[in-house]
N, C-alpha and C. Protein backbone atom coordinates (compact mmCIF):
# COMPACT_ATOMS: atom_id res chain seq x y z
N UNK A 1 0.85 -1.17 0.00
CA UNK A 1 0.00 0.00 0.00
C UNK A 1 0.90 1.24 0.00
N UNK A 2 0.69 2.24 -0.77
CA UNK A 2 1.19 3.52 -1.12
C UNK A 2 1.05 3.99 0.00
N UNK A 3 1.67 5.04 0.16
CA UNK A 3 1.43 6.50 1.00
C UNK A 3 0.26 6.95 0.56
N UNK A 4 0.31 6.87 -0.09
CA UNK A 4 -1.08 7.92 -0.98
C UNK A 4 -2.57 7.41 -0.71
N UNK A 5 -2.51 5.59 -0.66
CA UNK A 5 -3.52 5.09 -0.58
C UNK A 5 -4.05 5.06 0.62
N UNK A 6 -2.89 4.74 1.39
CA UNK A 6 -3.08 4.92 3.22
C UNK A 6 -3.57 5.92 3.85
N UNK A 7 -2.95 7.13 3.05
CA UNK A 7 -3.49 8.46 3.66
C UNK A 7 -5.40 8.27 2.66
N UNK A 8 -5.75 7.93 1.89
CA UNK A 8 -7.09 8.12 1.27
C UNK A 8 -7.73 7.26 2.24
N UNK A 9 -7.70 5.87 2.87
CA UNK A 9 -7.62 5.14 3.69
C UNK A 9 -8.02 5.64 4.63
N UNK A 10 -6.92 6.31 5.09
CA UNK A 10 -7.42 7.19 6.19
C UNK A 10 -8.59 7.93 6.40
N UNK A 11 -8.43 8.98 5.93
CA UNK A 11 -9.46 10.19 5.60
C UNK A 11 -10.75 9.29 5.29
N UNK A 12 -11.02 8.35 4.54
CA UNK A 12 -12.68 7.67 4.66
C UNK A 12 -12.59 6.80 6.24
N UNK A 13 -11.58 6.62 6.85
CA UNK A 13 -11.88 6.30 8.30
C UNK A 13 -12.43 7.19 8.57
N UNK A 14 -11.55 8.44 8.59
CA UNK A 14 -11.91 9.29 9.57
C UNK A 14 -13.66 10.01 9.08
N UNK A 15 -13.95 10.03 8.30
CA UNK A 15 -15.28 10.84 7.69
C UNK A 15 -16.28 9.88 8.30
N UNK A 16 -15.80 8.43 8.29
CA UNK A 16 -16.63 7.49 9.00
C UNK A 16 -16.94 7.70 10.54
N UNK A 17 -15.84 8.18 11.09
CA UNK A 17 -15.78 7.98 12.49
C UNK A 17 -15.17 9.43 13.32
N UNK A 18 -15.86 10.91 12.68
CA UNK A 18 -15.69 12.12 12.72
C UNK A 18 -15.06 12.39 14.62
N UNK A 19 -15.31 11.90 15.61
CA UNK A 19 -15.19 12.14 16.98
C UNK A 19 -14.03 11.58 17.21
N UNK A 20 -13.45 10.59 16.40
CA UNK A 20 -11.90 9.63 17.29
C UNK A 20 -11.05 10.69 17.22
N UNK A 21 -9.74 10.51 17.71
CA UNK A 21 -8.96 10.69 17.73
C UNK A 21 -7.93 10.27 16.48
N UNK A 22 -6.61 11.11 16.20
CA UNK A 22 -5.79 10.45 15.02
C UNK A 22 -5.74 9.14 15.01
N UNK A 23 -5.03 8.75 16.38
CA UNK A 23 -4.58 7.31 16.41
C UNK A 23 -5.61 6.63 16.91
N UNK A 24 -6.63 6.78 17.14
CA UNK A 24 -7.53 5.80 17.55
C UNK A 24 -8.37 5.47 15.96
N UNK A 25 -7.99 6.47 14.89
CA UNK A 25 -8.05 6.19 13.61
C UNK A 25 -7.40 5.70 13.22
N UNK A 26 -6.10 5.63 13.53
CA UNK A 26 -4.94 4.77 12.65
C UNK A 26 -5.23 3.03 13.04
N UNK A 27 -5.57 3.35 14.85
CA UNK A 27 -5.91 1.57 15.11
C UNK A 27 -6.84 1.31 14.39
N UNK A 28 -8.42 1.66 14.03
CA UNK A 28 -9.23 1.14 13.31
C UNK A 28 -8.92 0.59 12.58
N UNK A 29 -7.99 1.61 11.44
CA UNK A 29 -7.80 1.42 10.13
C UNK A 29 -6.66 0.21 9.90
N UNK A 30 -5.60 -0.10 10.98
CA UNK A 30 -4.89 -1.09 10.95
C UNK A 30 -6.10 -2.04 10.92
N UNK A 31 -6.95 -2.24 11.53
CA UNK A 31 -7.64 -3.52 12.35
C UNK A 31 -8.51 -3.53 11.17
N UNK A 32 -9.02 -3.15 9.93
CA UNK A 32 -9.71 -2.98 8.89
C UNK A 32 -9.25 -3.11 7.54
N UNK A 33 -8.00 -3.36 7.93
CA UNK A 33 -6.68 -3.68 6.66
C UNK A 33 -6.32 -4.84 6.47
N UNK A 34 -6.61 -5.91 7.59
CA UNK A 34 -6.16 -6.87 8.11
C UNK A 34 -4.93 -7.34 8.53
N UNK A 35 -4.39 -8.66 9.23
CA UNK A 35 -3.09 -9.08 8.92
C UNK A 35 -1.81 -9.06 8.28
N UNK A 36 -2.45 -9.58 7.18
CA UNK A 36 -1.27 -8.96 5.99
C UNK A 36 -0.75 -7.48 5.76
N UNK A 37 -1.94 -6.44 5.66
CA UNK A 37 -1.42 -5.34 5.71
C UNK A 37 -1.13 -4.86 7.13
N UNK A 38 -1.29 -5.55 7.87
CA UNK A 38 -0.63 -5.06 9.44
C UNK A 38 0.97 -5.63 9.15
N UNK A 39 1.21 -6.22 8.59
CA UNK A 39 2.51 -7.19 9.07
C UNK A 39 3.71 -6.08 7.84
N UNK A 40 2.77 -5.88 6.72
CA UNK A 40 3.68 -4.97 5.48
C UNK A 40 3.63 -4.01 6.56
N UNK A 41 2.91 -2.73 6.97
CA UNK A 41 3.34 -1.27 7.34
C UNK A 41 4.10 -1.34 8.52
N UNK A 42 4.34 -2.64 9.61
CA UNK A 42 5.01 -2.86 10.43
C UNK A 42 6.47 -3.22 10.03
N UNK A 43 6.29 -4.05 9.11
CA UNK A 43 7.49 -3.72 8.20
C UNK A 43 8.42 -2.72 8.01
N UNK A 44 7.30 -1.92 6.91
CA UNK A 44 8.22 -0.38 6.55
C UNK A 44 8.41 0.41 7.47
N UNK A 45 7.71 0.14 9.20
CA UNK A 45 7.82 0.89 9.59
C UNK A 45 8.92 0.98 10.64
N UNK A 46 9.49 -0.60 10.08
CA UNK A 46 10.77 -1.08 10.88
C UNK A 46 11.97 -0.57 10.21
N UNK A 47 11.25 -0.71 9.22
CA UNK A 47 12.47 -0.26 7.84
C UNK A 47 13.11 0.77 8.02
N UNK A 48 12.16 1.82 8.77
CA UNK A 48 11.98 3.25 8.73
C UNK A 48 12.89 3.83 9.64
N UNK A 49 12.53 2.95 11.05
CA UNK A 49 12.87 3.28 12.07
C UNK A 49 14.39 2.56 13.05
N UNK A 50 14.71 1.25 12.25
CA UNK A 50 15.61 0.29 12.05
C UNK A 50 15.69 -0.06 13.97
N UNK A 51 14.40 -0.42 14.44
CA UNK A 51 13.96 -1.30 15.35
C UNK A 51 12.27 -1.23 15.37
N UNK A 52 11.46 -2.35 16.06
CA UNK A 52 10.38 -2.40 16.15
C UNK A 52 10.13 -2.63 17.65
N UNK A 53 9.05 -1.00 17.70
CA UNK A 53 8.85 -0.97 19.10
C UNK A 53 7.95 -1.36 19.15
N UNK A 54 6.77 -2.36 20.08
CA UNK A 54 6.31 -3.27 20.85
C UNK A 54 5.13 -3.96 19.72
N UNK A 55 4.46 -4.14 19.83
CA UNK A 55 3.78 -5.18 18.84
C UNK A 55 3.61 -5.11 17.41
N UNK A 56 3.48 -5.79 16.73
CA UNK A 56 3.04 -5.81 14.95
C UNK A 56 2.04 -4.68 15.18
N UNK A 57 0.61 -4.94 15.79
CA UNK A 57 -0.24 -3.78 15.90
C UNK A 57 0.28 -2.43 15.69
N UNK A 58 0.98 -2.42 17.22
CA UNK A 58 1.68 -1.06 17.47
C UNK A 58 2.38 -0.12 16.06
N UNK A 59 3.20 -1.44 15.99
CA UNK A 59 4.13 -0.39 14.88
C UNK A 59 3.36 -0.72 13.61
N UNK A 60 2.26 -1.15 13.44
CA UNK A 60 1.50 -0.41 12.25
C UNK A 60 0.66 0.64 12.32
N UNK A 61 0.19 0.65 13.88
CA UNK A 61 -0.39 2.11 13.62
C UNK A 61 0.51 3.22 13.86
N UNK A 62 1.95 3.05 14.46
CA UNK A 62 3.01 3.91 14.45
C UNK A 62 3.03 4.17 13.13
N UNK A 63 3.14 3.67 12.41
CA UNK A 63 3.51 3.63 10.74
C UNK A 63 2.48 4.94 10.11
N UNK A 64 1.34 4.32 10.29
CA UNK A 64 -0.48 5.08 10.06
C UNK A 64 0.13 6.17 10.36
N UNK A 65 0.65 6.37 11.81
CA UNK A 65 0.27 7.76 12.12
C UNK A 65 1.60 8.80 11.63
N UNK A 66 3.10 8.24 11.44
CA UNK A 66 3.95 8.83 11.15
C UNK A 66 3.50 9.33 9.20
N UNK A 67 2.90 8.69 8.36
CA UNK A 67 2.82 8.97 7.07
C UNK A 67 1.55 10.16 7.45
N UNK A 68 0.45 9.86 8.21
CA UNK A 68 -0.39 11.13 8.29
C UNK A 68 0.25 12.06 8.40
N UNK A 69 1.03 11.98 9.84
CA UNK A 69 1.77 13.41 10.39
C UNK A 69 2.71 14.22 9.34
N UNK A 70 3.37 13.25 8.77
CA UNK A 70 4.05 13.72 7.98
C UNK A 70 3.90 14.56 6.93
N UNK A 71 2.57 13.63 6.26
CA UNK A 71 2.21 14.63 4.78
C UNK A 71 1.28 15.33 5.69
N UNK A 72 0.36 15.73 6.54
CA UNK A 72 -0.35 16.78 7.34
C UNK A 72 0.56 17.81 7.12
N UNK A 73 2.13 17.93 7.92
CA UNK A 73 2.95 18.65 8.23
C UNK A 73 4.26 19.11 7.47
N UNK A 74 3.94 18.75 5.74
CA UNK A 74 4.62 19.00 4.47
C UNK A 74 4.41 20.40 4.54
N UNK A 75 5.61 21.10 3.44
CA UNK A 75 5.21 22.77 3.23
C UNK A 75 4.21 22.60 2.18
């Protein structure tokens, strides 16, 4: 999954579920991606970070939320 797709991903979480929080959007959206795509963004997000902090979960919604923040916080 792209950056691009994750962040579109996102944004129909969030329109779905207007009151959460970022990351309580990013968990949804991990948990709505399934397995497989939990295990890829935990991945890149090991890739990223060159350790994986505490569960597959975790560091996929670490992942979720570092590509939001990021392009959110582009010039």
């Amino acid at each position: 999954m792209t950056d691009e797709e994750l962040i579109v991903a996102f944004a129909l979480t969030r329109l779905d579920h207007p009151g959460l929080e970022l990351e309580e959007i990013a968990a949804l959206l991990v948990r709505r991606l399934g397995p497989d795509r939990m295990l890829d963004m935990a991945g890149q997000n090991l890739a990223d970070r060159g350790e994986l902090r505490g569960s597959l979960f975790a560091a996929a919604v670490e992942r979720v939320m570092r590509v939001v923040l990021t392009l959110r916080d582009a010039p």
